[in-house]
N, C-alpha and C. Protein backbone atom coordinates (compact mmCIF):
# COMPACT_ATOMS: atom_id res chain seq x y z
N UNK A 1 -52.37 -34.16 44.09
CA UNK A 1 -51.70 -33.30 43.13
C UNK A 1 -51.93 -31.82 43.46
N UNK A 2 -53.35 -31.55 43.86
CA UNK A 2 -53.01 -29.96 44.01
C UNK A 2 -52.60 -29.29 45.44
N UNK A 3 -52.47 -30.55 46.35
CA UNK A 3 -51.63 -30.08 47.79
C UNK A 3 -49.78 -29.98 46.88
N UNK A 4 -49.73 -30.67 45.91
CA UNK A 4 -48.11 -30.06 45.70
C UNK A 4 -47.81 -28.87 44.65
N UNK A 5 -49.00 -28.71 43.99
CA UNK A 5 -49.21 -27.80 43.31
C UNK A 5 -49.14 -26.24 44.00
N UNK A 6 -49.85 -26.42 45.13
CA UNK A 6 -50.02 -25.10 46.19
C UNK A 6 -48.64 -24.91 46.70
N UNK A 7 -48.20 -26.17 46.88
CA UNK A 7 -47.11 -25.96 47.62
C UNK A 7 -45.53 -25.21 46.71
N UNK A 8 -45.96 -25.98 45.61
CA UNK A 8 -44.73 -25.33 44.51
C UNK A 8 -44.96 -24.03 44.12
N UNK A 9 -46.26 -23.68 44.08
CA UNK A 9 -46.51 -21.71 44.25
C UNK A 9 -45.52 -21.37 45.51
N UNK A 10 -46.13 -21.71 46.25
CA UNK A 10 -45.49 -20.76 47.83
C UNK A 10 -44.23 -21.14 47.91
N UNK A 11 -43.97 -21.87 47.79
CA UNK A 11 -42.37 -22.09 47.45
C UNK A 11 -41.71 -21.09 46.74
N UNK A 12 -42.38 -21.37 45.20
CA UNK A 12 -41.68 -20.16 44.41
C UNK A 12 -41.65 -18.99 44.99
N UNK A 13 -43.02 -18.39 45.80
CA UNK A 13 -43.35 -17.33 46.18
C UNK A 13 -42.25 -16.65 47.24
N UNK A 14 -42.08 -17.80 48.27
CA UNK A 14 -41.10 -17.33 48.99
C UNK A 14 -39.46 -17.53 48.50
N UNK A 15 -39.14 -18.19 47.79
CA UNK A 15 -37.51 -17.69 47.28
C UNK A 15 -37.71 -16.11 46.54
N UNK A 16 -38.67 -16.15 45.98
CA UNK A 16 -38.81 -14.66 45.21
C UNK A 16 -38.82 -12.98 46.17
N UNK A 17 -39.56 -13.81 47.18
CA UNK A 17 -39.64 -12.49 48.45
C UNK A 17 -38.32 -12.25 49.01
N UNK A 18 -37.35 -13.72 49.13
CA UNK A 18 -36.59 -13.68 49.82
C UNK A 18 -35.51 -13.17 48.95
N UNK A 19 -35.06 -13.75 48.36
CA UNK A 19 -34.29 -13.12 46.57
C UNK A 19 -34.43 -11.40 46.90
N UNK A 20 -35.62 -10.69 46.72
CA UNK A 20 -35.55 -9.69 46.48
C UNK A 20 -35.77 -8.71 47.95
N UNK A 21 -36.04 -9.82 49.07
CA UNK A 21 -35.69 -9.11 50.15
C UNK A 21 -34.47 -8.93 50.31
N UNK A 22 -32.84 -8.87 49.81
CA UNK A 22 -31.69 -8.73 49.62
C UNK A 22 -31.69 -7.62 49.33
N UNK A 23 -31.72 -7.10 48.55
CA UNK A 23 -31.84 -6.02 48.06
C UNK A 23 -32.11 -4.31 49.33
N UNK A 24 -32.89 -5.01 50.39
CA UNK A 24 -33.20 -3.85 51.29
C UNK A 24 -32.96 -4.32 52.48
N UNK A 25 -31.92 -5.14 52.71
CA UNK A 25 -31.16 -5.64 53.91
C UNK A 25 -30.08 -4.82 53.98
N UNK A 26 -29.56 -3.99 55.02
CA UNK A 26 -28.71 -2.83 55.09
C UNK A 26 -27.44 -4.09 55.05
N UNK A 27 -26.04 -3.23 54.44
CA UNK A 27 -24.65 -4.12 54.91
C UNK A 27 -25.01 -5.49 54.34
N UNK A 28 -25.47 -5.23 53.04
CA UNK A 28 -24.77 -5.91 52.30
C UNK A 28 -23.55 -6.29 51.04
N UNK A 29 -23.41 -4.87 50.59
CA UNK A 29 -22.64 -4.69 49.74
C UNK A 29 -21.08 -4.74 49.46
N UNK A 30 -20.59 -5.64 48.77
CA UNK A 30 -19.68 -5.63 48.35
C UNK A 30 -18.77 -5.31 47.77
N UNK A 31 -17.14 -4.96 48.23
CA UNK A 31 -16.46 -4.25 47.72
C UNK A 31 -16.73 -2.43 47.84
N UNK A 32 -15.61 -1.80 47.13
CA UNK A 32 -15.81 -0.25 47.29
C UNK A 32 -15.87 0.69 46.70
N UNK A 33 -16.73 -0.23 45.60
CA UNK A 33 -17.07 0.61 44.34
C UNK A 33 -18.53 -0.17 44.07
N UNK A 34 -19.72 0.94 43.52
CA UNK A 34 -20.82 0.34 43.14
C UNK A 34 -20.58 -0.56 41.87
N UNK A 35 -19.49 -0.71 40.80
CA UNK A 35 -19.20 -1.28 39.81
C UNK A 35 -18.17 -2.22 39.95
N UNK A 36 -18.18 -2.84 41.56
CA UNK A 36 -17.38 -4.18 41.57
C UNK A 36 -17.82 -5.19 41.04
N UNK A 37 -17.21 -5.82 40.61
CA UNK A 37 -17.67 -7.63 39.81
C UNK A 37 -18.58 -7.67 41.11
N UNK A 38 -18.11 -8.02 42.21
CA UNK A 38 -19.23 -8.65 43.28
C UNK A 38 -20.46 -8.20 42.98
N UNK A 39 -20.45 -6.69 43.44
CA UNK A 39 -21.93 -5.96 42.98
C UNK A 39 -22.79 -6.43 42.23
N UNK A 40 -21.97 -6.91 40.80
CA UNK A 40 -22.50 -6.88 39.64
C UNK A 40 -22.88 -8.43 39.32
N UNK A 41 -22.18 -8.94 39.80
CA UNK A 41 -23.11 -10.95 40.19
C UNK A 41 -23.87 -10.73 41.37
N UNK A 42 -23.76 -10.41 42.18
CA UNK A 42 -25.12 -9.92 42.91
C UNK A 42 -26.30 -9.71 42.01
N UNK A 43 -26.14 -8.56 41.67
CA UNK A 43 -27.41 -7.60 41.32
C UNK A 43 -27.70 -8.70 39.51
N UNK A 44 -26.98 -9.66 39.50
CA UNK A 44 -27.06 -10.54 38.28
C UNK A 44 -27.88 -11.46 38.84
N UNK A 45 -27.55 -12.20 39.60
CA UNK A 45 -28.32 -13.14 40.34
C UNK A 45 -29.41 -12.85 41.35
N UNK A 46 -29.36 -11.86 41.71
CA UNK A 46 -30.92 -11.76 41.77
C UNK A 46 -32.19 -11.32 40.83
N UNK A 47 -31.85 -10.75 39.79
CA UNK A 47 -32.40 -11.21 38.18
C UNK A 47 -32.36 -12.17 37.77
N UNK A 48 -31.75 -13.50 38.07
CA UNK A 48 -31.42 -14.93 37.45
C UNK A 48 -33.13 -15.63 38.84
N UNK A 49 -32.75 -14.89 40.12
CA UNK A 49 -33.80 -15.40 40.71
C UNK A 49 -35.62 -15.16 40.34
N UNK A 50 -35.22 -13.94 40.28
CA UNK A 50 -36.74 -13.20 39.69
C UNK A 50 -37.10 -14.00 38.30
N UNK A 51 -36.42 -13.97 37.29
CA UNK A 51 -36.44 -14.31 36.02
C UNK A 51 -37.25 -15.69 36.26
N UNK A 52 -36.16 -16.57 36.97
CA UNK A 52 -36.84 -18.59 36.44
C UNK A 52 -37.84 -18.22 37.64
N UNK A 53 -37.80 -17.60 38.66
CA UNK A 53 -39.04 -17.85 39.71
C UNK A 53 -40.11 -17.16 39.26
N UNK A 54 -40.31 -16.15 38.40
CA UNK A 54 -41.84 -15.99 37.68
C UNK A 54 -41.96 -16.97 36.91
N UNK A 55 -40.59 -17.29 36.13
CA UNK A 55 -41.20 -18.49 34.57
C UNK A 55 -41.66 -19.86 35.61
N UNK A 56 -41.54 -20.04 36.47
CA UNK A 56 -42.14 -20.85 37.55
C UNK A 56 -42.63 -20.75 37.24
N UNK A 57 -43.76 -19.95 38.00
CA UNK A 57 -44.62 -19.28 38.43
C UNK A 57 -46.06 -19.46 36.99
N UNK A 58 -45.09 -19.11 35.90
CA UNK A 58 -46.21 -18.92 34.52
C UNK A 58 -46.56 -20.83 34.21
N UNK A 59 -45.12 -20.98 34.89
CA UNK A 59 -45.19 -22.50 34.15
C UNK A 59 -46.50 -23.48 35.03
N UNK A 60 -46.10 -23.47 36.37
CA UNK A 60 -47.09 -23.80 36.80
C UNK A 60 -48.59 -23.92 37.04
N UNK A 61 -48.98 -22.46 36.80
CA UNK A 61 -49.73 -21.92 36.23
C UNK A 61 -50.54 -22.70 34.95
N UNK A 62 -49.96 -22.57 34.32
CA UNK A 62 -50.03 -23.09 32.97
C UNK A 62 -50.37 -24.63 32.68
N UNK A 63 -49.67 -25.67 33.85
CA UNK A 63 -49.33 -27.31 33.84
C UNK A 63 -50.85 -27.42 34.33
N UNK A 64 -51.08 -26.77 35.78
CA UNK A 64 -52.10 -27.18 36.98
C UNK A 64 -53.15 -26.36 36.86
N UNK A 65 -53.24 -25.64 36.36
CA UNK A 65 -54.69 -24.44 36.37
C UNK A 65 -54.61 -24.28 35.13
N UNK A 66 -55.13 -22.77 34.93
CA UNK A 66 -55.68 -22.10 34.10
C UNK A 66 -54.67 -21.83 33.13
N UNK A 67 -54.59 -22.01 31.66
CA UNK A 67 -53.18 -21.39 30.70
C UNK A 67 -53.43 -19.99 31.33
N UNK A 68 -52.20 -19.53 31.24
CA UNK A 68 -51.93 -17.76 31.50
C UNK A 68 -50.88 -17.21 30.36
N UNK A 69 -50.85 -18.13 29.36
CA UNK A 69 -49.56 -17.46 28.51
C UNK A 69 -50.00 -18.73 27.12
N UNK A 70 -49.87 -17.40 25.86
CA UNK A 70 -50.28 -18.15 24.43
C UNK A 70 -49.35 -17.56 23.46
N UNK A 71 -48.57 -18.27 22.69
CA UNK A 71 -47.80 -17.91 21.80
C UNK A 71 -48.82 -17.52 21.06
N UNK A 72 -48.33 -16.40 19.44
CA UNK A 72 -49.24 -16.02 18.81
C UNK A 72 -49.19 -16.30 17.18
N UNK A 73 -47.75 -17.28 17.33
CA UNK A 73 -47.90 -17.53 16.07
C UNK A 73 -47.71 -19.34 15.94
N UNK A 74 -47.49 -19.42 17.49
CA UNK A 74 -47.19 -21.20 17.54
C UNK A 74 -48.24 -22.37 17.86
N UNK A 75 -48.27 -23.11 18.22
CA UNK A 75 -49.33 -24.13 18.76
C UNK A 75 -49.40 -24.16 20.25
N UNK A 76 -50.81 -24.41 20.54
CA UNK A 76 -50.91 -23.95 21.90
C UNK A 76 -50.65 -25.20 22.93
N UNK A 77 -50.21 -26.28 22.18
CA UNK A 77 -49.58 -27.64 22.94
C UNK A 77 -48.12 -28.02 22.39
N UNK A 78 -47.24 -28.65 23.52
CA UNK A 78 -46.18 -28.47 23.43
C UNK A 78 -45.40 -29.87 24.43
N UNK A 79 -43.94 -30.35 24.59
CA UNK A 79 -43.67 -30.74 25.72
C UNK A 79 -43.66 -29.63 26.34
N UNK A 80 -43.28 -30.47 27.80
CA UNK A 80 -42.69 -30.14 28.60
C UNK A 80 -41.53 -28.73 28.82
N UNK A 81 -40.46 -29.36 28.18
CA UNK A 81 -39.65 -28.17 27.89
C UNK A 81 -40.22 -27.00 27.07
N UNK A 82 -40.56 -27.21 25.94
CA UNK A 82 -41.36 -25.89 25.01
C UNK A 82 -42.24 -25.28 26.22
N UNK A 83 -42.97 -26.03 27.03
CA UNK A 83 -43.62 -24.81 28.06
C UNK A 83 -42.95 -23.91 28.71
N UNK A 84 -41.61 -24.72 29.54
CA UNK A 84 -40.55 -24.21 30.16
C UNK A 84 -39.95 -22.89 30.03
N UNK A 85 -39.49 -23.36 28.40
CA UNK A 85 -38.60 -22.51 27.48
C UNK A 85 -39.49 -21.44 27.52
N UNK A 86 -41.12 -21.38 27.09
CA UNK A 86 -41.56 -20.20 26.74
C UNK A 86 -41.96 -19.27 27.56
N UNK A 87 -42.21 -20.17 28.78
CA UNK A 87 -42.72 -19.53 30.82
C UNK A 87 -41.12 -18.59 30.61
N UNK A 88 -40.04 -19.02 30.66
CA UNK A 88 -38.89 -18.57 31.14
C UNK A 88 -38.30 -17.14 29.86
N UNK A 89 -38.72 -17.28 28.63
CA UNK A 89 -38.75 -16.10 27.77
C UNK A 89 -39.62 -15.52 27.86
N UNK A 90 -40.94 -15.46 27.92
CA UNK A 90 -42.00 -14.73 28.30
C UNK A 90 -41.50 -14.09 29.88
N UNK A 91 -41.02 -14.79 30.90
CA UNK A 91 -40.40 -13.93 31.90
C UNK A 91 -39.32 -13.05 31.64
N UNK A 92 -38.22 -13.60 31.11
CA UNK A 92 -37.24 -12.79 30.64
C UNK A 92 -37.39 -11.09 30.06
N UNK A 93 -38.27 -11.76 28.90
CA UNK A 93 -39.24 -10.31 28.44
C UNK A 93 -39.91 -9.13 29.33
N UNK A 94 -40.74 -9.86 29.79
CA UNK A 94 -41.73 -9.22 30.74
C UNK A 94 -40.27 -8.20 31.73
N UNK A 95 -39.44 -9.22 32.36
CA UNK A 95 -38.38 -8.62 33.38
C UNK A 95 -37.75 -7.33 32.55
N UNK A 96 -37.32 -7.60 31.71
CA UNK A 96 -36.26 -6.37 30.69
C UNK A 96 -36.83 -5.86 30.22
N UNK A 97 -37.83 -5.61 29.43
CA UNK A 97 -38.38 -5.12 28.58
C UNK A 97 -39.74 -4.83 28.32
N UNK A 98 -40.70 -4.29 27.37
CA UNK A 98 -42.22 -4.41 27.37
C UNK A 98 -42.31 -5.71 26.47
N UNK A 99 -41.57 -6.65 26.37
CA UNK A 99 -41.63 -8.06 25.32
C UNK A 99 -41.85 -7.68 23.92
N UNK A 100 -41.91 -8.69 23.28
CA UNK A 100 -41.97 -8.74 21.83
C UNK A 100 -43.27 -9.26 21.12
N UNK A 101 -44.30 -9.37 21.97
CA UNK A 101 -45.88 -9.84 21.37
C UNK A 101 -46.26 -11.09 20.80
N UNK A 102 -45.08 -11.75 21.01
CA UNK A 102 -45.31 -13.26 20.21
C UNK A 102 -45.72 -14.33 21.43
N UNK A 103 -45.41 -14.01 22.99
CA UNK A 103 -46.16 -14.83 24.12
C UNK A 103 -46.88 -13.49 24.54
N UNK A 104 -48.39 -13.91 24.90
CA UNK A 104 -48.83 -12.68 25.71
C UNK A 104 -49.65 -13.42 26.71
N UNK A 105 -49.96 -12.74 27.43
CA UNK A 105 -50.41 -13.01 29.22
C UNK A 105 -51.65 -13.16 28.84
N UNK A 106 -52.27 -14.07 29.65
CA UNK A 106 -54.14 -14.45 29.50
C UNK A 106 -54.35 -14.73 30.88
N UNK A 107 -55.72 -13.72 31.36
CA UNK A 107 -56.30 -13.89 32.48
C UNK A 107 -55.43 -13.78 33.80
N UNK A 108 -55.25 -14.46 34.85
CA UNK A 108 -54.15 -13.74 35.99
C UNK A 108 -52.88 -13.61 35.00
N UNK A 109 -52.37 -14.55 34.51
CA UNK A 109 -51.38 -14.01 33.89
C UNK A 109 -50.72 -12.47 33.45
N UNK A 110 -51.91 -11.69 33.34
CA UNK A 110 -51.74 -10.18 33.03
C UNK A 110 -51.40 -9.95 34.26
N UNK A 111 -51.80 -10.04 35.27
CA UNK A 111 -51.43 -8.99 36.76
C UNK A 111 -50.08 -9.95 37.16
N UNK A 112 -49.46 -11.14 36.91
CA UNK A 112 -48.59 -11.49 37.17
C UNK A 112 -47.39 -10.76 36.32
N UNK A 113 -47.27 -10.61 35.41
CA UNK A 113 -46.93 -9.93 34.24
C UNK A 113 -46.73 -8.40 35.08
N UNK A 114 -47.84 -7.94 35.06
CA UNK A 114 -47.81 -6.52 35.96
C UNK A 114 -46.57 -6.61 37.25
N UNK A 115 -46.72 -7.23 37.61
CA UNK A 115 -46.12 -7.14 39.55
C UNK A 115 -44.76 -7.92 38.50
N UNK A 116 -44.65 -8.65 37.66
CA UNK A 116 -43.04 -8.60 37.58
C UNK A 116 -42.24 -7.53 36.65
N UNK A 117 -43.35 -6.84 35.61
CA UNK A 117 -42.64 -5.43 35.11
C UNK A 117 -42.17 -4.72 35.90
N UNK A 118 -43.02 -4.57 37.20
CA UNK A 118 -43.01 -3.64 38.13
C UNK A 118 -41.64 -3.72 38.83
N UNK A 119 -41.22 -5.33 39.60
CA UNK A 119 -40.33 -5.50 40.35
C UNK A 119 -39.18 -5.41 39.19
N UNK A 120 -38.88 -5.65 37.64
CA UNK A 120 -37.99 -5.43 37.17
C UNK A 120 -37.75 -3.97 36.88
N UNK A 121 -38.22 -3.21 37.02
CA UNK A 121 -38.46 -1.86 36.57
C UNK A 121 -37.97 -1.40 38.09
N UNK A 122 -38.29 -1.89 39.49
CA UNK A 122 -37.69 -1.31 40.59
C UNK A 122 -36.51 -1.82 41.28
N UNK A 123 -36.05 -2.86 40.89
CA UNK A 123 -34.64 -3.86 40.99
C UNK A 123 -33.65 -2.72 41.46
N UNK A 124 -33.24 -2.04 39.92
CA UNK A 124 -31.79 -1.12 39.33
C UNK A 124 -32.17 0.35 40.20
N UNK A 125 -33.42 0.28 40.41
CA UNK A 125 -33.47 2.07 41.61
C UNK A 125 -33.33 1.41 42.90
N UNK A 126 -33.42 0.38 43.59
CA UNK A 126 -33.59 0.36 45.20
C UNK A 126 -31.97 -0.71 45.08
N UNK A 127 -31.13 -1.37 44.16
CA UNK A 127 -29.69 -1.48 43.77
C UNK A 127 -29.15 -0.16 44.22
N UNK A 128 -29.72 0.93 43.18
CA UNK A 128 -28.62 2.38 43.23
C UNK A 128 -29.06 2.74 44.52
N UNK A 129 -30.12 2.75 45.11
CA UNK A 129 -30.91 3.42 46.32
C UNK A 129 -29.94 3.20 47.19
N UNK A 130 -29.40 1.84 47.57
CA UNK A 130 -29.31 1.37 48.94
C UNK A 130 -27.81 1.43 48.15
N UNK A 131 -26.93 1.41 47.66
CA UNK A 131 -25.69 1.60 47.39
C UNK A 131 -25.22 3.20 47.55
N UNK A 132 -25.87 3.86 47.90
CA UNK A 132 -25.51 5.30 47.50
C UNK A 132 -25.55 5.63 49.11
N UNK A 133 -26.98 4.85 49.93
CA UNK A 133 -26.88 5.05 51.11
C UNK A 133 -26.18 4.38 51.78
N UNK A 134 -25.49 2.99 51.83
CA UNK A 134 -24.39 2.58 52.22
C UNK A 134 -22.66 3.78 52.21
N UNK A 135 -22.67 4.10 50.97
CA UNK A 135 -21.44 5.15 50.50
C UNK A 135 -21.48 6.35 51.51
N UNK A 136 -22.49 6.62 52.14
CA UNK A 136 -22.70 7.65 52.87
C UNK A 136 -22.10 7.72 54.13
């Protein structure tokens, strides 16, 4: 169990590198406007990647190790899905926003939390970055 456990980290790990290694691959952009539909399912779907590949990330976390994420007004056991659901809103959050305080991060969970505020917070500047230098 924990040779597939390791393995479903690095897995996640690498669609996530790779997902957001897009982003700084020259000639990729579509269409001839930064506000083409293409652009804009692009730069959608690689938020759809980041998003479920941290709630991975929490979920797994969470199944095989250490909890890293506690609702604060719910029960701290759940199925399956209720873990899912809450790995993948607790990501959602974390990605868009500073969240809403009702899942919060415990132990690595905080620095995971960190490095995905971070990458959602740098997504929409290295998007405009590399679109502006393409236009050039």
């Amino acid at each position: 169990m924990d040779g597939l456990y390791f393995a479903l980290l690095i897995g996640t790990g690498v669609c996530l590198f790779m997902s957001l290694r897009t982003l700084f691959v020259p000639n990729r952009m579509r269409g001839s406007s930064i506000l083409s539909l293409e652009n804009f399912l692009y730069l959608g779907m690689v938020y759809f990647t980041v998003l479920v590949g941290f709630g991975m990330v929490y979920l797994l976390f969470g199944l095989y190790s250490v909890p890293v994420l506690a609702e604060t007004g719910g029960s701290g056991d759940g199925s399956f899905l209720r873990k899912a659901g809450t790995a993948v809103y607790f990501s959602a959050m974390t990605l868009f926003s500073v969240g809403h305080g009702d899942v919060v991060p415990l132990g690595v969970g905080r620095f995971i939390a960190i490095l995905e505020a971070l990458i959602g917070y740098t997504i929409p500047a290295a998007f405009v970055a590399r679109a502006v230098m393409e236009r050039e």
